[in-house]
Protein backbone atom coordinates (compact mmCIF):
# COMPACT_ATOMS: atom_id res chain seq x y z
CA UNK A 1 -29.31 -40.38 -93.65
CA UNK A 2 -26.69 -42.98 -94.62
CA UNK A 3 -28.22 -45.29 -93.47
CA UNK A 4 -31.44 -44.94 -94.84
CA UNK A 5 -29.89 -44.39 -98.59
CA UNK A 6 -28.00 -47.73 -98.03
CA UNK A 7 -31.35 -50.06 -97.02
CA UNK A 8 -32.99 -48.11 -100.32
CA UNK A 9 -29.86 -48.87 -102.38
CA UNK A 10 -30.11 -52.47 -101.44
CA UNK A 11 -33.78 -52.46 -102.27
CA UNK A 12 -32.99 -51.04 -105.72
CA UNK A 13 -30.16 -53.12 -106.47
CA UNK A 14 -32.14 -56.46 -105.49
CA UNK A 15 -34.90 -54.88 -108.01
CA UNK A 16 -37.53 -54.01 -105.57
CA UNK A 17 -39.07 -50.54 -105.22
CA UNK A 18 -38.88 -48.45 -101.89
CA UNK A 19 -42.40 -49.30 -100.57
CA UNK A 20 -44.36 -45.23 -100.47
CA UNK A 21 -46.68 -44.98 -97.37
CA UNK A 22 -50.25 -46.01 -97.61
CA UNK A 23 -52.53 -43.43 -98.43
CA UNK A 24 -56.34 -43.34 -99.14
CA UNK A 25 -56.70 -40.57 -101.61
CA UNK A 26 -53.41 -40.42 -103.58
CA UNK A 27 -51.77 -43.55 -105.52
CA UNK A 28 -48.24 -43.16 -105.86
CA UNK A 29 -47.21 -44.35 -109.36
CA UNK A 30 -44.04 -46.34 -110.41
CA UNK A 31 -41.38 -44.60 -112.40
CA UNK A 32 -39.56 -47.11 -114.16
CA UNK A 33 -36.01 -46.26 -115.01
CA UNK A 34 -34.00 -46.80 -117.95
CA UNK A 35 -30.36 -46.14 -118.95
CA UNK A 36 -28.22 -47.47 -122.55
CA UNK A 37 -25.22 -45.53 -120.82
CA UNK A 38 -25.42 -45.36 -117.07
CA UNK A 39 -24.21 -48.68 -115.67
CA UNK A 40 -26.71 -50.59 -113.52
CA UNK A 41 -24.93 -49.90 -110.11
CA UNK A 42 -24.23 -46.31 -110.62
CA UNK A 43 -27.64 -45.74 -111.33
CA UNK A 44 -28.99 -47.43 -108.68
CA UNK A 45 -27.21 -45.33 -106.70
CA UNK A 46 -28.64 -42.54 -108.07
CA UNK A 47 -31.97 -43.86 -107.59
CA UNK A 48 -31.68 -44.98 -103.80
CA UNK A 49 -30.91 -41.23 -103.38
CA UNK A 50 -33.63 -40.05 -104.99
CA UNK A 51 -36.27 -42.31 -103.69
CA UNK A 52 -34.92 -40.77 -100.04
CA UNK A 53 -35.38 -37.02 -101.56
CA UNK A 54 -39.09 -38.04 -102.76
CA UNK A 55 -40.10 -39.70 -99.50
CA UNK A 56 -37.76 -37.68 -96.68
CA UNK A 57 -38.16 -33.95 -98.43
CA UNK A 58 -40.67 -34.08 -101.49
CA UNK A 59 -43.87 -36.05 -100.00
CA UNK A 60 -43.93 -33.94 -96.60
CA UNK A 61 -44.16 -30.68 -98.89
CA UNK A 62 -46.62 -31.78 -101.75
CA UNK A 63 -48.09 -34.51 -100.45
CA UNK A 64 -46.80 -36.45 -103.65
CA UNK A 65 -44.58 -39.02 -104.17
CA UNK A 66 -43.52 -42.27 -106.73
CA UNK A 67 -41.84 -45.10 -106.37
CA UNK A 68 -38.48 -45.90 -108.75
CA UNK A 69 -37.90 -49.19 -110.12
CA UNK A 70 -34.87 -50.62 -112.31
CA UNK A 71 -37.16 -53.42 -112.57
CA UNK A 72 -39.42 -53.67 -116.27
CA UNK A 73 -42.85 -54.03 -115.93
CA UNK A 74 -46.36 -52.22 -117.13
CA UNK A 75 -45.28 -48.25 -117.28
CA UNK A 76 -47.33 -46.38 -115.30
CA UNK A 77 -44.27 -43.31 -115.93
CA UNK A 78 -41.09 -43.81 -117.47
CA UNK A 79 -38.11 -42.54 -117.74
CA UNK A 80 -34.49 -42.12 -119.71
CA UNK A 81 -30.95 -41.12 -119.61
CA UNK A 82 -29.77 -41.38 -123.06
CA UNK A 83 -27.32 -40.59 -125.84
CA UNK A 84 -29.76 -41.62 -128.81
CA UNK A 85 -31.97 -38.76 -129.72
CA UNK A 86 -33.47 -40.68 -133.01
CA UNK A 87 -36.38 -42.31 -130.84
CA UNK A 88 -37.18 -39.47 -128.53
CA UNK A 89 -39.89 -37.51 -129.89
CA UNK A 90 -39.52 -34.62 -126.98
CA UNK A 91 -36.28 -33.41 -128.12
CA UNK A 92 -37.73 -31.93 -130.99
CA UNK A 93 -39.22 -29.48 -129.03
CA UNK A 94 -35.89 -29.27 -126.16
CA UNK A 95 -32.26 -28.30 -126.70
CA UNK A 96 -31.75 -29.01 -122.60
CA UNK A 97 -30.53 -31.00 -120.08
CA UNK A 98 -33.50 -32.86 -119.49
CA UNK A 99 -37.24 -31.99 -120.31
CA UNK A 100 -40.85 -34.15 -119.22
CA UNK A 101 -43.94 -34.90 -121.10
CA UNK A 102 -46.26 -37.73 -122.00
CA UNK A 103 -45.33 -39.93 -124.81
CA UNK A 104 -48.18 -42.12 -126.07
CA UNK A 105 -50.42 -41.26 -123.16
CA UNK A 106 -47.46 -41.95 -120.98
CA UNK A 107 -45.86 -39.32 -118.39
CA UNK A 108 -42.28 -39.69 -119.48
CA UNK A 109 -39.16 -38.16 -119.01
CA UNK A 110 -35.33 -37.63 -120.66
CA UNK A 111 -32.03 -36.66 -119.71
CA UNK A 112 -29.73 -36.06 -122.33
CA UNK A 113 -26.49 -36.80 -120.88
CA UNK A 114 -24.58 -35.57 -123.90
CA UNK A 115 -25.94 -32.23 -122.93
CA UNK A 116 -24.88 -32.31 -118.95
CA UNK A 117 -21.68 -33.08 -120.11
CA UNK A 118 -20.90 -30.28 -122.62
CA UNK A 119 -17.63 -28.02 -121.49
CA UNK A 120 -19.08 -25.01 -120.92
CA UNK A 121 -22.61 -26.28 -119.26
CA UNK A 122 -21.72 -29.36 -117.16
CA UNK A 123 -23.80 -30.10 -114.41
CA UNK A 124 -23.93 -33.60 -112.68
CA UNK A 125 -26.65 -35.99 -114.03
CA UNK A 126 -28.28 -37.07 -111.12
CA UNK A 127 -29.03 -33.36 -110.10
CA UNK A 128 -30.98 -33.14 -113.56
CA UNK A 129 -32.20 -36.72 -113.30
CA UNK A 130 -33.70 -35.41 -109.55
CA UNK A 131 -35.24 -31.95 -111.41
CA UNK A 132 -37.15 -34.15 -113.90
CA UNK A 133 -38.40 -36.89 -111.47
CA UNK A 134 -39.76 -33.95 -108.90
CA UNK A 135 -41.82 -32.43 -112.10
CA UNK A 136 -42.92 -35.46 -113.42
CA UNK A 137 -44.75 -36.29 -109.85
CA UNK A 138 -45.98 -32.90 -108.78
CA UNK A 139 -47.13 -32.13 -112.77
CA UNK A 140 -47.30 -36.10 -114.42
CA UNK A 141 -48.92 -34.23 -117.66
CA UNK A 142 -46.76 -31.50 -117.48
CA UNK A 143 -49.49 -29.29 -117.61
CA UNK A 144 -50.74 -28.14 -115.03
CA UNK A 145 -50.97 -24.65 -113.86
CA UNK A 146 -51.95 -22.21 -111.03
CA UNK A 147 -53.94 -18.76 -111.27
CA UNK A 148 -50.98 -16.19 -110.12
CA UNK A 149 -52.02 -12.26 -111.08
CA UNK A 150 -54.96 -13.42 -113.74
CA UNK A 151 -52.52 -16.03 -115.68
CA UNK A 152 -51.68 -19.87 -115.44
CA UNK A 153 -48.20 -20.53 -114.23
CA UNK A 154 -46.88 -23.93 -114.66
CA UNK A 155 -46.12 -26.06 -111.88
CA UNK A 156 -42.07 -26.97 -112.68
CA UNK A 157 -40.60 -27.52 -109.18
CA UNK A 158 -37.09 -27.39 -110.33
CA UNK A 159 -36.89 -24.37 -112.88
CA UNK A 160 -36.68 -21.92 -109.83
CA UNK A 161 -33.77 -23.23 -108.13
CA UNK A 162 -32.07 -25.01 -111.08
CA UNK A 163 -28.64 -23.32 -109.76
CA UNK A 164 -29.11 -25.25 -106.13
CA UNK A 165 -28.16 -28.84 -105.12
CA UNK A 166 -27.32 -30.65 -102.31
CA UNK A 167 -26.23 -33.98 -101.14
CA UNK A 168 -28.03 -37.34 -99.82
CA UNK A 169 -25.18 -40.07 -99.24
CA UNK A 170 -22.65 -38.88 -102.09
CA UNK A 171 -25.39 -38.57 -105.12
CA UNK A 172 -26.23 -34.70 -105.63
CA UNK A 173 -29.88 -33.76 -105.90
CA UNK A 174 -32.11 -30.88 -106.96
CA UNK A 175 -33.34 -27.76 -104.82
CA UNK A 176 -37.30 -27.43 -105.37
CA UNK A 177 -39.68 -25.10 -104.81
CA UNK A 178 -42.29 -25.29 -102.25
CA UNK A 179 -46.50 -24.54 -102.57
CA UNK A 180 -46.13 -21.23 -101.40
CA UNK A 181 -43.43 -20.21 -103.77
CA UNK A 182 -47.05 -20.21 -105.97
CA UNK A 183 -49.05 -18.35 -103.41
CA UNK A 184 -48.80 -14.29 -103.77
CA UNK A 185 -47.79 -12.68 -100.87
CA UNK A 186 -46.61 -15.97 -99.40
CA UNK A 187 -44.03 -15.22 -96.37
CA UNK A 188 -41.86 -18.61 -96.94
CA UNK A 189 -39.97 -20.69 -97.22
CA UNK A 190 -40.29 -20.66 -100.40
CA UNK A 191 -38.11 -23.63 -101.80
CA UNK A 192 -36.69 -26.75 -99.57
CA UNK A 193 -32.97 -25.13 -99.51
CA UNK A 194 -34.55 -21.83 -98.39
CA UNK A 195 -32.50 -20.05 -100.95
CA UNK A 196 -35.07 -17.44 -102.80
CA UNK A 197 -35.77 -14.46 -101.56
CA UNK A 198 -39.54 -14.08 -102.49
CA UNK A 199 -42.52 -16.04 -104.29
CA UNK A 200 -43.06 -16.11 -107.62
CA UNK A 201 -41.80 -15.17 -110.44
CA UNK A 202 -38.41 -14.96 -107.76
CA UNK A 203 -35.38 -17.33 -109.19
CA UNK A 204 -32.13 -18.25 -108.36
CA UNK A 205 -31.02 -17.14 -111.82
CA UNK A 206 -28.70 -13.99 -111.55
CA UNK A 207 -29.98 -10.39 -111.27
């Protein structure tokens, strides 16, 4: 696994994308990345971890996947870890970590790293940078829902397992949930860490 997260960190650091498998039916998008805090190299590292978690763990359960790119170009989805709130219309409607939405027709995405870093709620950006990213591609709208009992659930991978993490190289990353985690009577797994008990509307959050 080392090895693999080094040849993607070269890849992002040399501003090229980790090339996503071929596939007739589903185009992966590009995600560019931005940061006015994050310094290039530290979130290229972040990014070469994440690009392994989309391709190695993401992709063989949903069948989705994006590539991540430091590099500008046209945004197909975008994303940003910022400090300045004035020019982010989805914090009006977030007091979070991070939140996902489309912005001029745009999927988009924010993590407020003000917020990850507050005394009494830190949690380690890249672990909320990860939770976003995995939405964003299963849901790009942030819309989309699934018939569970007669009413439309939202399809937010992270939300379930916000409290999980683990590691790829030395950049922590974001438990999700799986497709049957939507499916009623679904025997499991029912997230990648295999940490919930039971389908939904099961959580990691405390009892």
């Amino acid at each position: 696994m080392q090895g693999i997260l080094s040849l993607a960190l070269a890849a992002i650091l040399s501003l090229q994308v980790v090339p996503a498998q071929s596939q007739t039916t589903y185009q992966a998008p590009v995600i560019h990345v931005y940061s006015d805090t994050i310094s290039t190299y530290d979130l290229a590292v972040a990014i070469a971890a994440i690009q392994v978690q989309i391709d190695c763990d993401l992709f063989p359960a949903w069948g989705y996947r994006a590539r991540l790119s430091l590099a500008d170009g046209p945004d197909e989805y975008q994303f940003f870890l910022t400090n300045n709130l004035e020019s982010k219309p989805l914090q009006k409607t977030c007091h979070c970590w991070g939140i996902h939405g489309v912005v001029s027709g745009v999927p988009t995405g924010y993590l407020f790293l003000y917020a990850t870093n507050e005394k009494d709620h830190f949690i380690p950006w890249s672990i909320v940078m990860s939770h976003e990213i995995l939405e964003m591609i299963v849901d790009p709208m942030g819309d989309q829902k699934t018939m569970i009992s007669g009413r439309g659930v939202l399809l937010e991978v992270g939300d379930a397992v916000h409290r999980h993490s683990y590691s790829i190289g030395n950049v922590l990353v974001q438990d999700f949930v799986l497709p049957g985690y939507y499916i009623e009577g679904n025997l499991g797994p029912w997230d990648f860490l295999h940490e919930l008990l039971g389908p939904y509307p099961e959580t990691d959050d405390p009892k």
